[in-house]
C-alpha atoms as a PDB file:
ATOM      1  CA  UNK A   1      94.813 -43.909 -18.919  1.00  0.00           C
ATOM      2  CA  UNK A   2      93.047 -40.886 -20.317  1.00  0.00           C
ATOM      3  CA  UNK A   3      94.507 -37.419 -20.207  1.00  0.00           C
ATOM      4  CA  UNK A   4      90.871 -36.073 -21.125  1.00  0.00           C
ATOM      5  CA  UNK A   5      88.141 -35.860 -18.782  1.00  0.00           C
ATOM      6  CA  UNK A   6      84.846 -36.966 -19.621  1.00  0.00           C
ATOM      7  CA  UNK A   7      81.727 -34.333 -20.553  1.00  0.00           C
ATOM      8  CA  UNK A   8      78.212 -35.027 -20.801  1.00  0.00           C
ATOM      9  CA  UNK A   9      75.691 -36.095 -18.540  1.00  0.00           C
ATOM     10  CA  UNK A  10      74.349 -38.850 -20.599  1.00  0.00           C
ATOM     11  CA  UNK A  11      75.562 -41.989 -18.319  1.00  0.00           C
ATOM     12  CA  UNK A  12      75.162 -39.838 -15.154  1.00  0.00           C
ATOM     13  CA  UNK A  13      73.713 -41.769 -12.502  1.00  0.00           C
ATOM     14  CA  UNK A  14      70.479 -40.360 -10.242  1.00  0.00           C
ATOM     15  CA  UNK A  15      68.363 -41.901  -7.526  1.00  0.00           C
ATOM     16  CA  UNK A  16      64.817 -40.565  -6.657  1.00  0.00           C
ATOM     17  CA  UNK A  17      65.810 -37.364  -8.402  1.00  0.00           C
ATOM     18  CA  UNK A  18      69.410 -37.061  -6.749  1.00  0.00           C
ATOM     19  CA  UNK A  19      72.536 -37.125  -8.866  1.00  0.00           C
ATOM     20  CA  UNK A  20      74.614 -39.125  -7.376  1.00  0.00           C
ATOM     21  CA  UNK A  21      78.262 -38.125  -7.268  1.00  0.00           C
ATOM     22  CA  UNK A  22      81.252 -39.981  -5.798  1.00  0.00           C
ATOM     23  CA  UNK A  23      85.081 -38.203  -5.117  1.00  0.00           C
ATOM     24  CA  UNK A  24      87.728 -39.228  -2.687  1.00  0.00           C
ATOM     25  CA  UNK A  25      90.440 -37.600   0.072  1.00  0.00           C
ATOM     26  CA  UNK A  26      93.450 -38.392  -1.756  1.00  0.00           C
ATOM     27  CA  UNK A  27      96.098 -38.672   1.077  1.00  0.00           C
ATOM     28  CA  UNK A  28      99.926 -40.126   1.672  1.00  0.00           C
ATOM     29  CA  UNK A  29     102.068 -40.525   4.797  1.00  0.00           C
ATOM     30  CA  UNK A  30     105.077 -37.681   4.847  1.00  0.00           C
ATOM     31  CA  UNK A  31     107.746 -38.133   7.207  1.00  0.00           C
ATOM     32  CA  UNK A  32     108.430 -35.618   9.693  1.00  0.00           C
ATOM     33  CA  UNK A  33     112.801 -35.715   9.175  1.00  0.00           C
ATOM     34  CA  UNK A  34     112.824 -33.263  12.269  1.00  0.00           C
ATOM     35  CA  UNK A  35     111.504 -36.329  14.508  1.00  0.00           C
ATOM     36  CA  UNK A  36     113.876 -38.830  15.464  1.00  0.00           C
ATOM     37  CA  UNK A  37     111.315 -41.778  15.799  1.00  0.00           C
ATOM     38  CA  UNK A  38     110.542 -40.771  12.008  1.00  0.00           C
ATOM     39  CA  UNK A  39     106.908 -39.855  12.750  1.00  0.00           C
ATOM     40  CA  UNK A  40     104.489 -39.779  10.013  1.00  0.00           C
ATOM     41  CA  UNK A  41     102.533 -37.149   9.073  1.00  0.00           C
ATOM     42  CA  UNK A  42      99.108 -37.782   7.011  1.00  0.00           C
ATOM     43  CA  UNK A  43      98.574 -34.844   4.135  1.00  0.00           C
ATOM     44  CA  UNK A  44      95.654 -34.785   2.172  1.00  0.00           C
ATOM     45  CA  UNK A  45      95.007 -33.195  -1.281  1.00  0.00           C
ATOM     46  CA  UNK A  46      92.733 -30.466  -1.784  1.00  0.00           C
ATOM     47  CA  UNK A  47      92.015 -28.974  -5.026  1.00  0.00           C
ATOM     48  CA  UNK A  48      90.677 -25.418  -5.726  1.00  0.00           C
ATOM     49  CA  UNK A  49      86.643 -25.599  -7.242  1.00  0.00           C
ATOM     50  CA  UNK A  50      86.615 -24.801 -10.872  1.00  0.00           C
ATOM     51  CA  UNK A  51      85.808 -21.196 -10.286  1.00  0.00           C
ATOM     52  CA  UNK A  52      88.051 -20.839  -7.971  1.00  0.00           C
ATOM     53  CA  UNK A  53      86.316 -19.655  -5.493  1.00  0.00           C
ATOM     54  CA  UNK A  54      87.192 -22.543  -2.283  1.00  0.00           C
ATOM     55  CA  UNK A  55      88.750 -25.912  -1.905  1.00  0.00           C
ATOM     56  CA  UNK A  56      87.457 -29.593  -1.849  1.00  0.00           C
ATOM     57  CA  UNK A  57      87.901 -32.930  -2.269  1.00  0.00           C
ATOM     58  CA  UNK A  58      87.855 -33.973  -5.573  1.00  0.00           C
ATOM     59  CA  UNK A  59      84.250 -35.385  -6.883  1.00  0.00           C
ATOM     60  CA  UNK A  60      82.135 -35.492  -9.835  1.00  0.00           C
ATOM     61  CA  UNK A  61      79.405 -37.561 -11.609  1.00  0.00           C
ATOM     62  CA  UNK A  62      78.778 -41.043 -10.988  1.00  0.00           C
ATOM     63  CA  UNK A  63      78.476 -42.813 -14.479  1.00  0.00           C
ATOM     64  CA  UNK A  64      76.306 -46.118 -15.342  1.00  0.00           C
ATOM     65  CA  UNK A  65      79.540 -47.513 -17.425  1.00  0.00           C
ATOM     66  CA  UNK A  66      81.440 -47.563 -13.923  1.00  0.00           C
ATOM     67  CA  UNK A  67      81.526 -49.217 -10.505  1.00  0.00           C
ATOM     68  CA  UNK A  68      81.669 -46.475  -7.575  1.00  0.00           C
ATOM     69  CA  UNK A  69      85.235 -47.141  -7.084  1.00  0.00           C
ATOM     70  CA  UNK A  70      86.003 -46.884 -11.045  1.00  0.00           C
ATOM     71  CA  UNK A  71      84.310 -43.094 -11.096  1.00  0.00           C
ATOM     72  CA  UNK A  72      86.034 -42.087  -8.002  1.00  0.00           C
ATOM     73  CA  UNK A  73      89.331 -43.089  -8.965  1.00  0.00           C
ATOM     74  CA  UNK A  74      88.722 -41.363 -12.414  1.00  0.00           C
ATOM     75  CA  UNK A  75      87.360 -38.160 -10.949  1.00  0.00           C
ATOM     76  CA  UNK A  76      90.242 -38.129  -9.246  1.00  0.00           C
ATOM     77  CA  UNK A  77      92.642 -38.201 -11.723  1.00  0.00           C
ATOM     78  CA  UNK A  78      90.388 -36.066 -13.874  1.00  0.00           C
ATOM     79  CA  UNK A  79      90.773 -33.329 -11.224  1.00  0.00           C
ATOM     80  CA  UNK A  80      94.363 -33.708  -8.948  1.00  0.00           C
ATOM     81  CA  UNK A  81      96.127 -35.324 -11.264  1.00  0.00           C
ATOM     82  CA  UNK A  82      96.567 -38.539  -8.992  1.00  0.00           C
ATOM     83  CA  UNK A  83      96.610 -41.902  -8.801  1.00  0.00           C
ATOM     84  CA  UNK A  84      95.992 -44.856  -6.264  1.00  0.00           C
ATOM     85  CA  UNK A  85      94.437 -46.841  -4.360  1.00  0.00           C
ATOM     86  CA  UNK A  86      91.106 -46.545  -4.039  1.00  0.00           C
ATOM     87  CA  UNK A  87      90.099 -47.364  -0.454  1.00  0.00           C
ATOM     88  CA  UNK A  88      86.345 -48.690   1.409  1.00  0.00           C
ATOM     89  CA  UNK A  89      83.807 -46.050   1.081  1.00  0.00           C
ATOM     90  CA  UNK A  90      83.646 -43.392   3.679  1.00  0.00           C
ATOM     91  CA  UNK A  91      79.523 -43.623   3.669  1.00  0.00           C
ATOM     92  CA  UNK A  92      76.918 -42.019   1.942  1.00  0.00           C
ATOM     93  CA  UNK A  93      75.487 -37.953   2.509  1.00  0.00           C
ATOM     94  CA  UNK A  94      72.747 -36.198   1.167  1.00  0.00           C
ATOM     95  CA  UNK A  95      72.938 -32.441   0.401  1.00  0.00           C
ATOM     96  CA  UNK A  96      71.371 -29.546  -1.718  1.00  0.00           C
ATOM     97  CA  UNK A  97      73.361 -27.854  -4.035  1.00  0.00           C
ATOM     98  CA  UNK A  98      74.347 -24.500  -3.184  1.00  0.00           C
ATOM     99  CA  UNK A  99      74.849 -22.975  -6.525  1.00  0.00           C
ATOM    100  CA  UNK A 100      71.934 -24.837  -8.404  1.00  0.00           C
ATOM    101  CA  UNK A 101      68.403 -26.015  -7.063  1.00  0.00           C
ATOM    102  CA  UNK A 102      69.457 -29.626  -7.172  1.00  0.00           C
ATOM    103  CA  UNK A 103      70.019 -32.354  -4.588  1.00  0.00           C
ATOM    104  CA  UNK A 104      73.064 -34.894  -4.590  1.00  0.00           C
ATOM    105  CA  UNK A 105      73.314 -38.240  -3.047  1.00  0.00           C
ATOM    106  CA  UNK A 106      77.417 -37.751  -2.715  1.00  0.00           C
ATOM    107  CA  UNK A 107      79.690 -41.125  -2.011  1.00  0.00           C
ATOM    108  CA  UNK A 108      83.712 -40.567  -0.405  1.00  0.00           C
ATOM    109  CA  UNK A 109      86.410 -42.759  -0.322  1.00  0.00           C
ATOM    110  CA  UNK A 110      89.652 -42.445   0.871  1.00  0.00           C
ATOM    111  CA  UNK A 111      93.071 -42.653  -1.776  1.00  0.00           C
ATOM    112  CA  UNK A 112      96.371 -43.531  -0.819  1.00  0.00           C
ATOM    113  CA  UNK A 113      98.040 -41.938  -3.556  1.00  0.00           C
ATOM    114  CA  UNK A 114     100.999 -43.698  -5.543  1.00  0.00           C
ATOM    115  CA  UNK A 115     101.886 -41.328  -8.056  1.00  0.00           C
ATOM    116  CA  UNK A 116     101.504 -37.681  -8.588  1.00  0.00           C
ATOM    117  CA  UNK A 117     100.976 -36.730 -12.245  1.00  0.00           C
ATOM    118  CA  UNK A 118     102.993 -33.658 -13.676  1.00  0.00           C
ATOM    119  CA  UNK A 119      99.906 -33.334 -16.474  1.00  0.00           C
ATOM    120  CA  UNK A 120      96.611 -34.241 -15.834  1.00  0.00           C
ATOM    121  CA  UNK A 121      93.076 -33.440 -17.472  1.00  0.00           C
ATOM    122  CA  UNK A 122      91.603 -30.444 -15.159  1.00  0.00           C
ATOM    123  CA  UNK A 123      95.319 -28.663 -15.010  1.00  0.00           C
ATOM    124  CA  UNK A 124      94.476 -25.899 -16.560  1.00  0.00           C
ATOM    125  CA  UNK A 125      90.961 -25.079 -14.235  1.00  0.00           C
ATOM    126  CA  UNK A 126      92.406 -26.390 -11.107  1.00  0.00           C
ATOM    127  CA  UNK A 127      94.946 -25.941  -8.268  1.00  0.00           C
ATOM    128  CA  UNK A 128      95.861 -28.765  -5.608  1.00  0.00           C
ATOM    129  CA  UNK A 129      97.763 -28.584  -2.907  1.00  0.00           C
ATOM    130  CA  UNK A 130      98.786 -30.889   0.354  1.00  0.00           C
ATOM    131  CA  UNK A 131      97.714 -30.191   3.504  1.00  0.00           C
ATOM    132  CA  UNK A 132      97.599 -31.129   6.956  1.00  0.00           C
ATOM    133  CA  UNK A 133      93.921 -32.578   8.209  1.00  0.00           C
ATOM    134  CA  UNK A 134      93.368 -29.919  10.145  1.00  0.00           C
ATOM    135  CA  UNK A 135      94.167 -27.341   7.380  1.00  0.00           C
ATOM    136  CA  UNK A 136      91.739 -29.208   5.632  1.00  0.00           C
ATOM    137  CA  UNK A 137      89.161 -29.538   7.669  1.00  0.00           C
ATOM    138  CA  UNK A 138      89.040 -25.307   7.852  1.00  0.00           C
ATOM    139  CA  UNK A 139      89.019 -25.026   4.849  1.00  0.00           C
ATOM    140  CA  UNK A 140      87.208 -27.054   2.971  1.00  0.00           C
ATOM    141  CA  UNK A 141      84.250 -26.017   1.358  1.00  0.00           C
ATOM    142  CA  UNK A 142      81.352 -28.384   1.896  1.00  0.00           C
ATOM    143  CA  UNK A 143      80.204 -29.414   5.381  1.00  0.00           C
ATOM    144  CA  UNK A 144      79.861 -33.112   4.176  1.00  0.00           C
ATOM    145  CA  UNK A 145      83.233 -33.333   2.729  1.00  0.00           C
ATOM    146  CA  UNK A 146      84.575 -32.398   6.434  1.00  0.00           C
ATOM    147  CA  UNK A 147      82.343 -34.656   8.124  1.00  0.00           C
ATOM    148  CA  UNK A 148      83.854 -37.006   5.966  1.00  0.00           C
ATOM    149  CA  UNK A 149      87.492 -36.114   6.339  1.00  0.00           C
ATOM    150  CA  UNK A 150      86.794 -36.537  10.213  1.00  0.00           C
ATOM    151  CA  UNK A 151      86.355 -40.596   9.326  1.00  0.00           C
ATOM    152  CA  UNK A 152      89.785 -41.700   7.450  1.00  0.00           C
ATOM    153  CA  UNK A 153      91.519 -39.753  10.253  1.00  0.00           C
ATOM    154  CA  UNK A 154      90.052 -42.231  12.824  1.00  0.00           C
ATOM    155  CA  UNK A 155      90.799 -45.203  10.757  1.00  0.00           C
ATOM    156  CA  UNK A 156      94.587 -44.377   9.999  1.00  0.00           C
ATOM    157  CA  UNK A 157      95.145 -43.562  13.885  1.00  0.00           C
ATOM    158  CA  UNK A 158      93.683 -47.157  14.425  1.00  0.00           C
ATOM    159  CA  UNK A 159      96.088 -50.108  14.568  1.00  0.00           C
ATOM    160  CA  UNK A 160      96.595 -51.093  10.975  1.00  0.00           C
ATOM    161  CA  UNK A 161      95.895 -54.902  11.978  1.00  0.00           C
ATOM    162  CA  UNK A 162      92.351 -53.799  12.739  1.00  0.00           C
ATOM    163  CA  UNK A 163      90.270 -53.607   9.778  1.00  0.00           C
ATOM    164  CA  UNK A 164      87.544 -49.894   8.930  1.00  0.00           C
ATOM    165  CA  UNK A 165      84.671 -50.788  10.376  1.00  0.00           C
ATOM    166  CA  UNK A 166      81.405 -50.151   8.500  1.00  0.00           C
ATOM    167  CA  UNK A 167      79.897 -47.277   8.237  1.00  0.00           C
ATOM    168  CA  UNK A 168      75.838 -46.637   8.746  1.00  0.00           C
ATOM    169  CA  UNK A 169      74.331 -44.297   6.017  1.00  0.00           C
ATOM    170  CA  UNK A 170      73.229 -40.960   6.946  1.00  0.00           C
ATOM    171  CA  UNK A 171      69.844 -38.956   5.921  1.00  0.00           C
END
């Protein structure tokens, strides 16, 4: 496992003109100990943007070396300083940069996170912090990412026996 993330743009993936980026909603089940059925709770992880300026989902560049799974699970640690198990893809959104005159073709998938890493690669540029859904969903900074969060939280209230169905790709 690296403790370094990577730089460059030189394996960075694009399609008609889109970089294509990939991240995922890294989430775990807390138990509610007021509740005497032992209710879960599902908290997701939110990170602060590298200016600082909002919170998201961790995401970044989708690399040639790597399957879609591989650069989301490594963006992830790269960022929030977790680790997992990288879940079936949330679907597929196109957007426009706000900050640069670019367009993204971005990829999410949902983490179960198994560990929580004291040091991790982006510590020093970034915050995280667990939150409920809907604390997530009002603050998160990119309309896509909360279209997105809207999709895991229908799948975990599902039966477990049932498997995700599949998702249809928006334009």
């Amino acid at each position: 496992m690296a403790l370094v993330s990577r730089t460059g743009r030189h394996l960075q993936r694009y399609n008609k003109g889109r970089r294509q980026v990939v991240g995922c909603i890294p989430y775990r089940y807390k138990v509610n100990p007021e509740s005497s059925l032992e209710e879960e709770e599902v908290e997701v992880l939110v990170i602060t943007s590298q200016k600082g300026k909002g919170l998201l989902f961790p995401k970044g560049g989708w690399e040639s070396d790597e399957s879609l799974e591989e650069a989301a699970s490594r963006e992830t640690l790269e960022e929030a300083g977790v680790l997992g198990a990288v879940q079936g893809g949330l679907g597929k959104w196109f957007f426009k940069s706000k900050t640069r005159d670019s367009y993204y073709e971005g990829y999410l998938f949902p983490l179960l996170v198994e560990e929580q890493l004291d040091f991790w690669p982006e510590m020093n540029v970034r915050q995280r912090k667990w939150m409920s859904i809907k604390e997530a969903r009002e603050v998160c900074l990119h309309w896509w990412m909360k279209e997105a969060l809207d999709i895991p939280v229908l799948r975990l209230e599902s039966s477990p026996s049932q498997p995700p169905q599949k998702l249809q790709e928006e334009e």
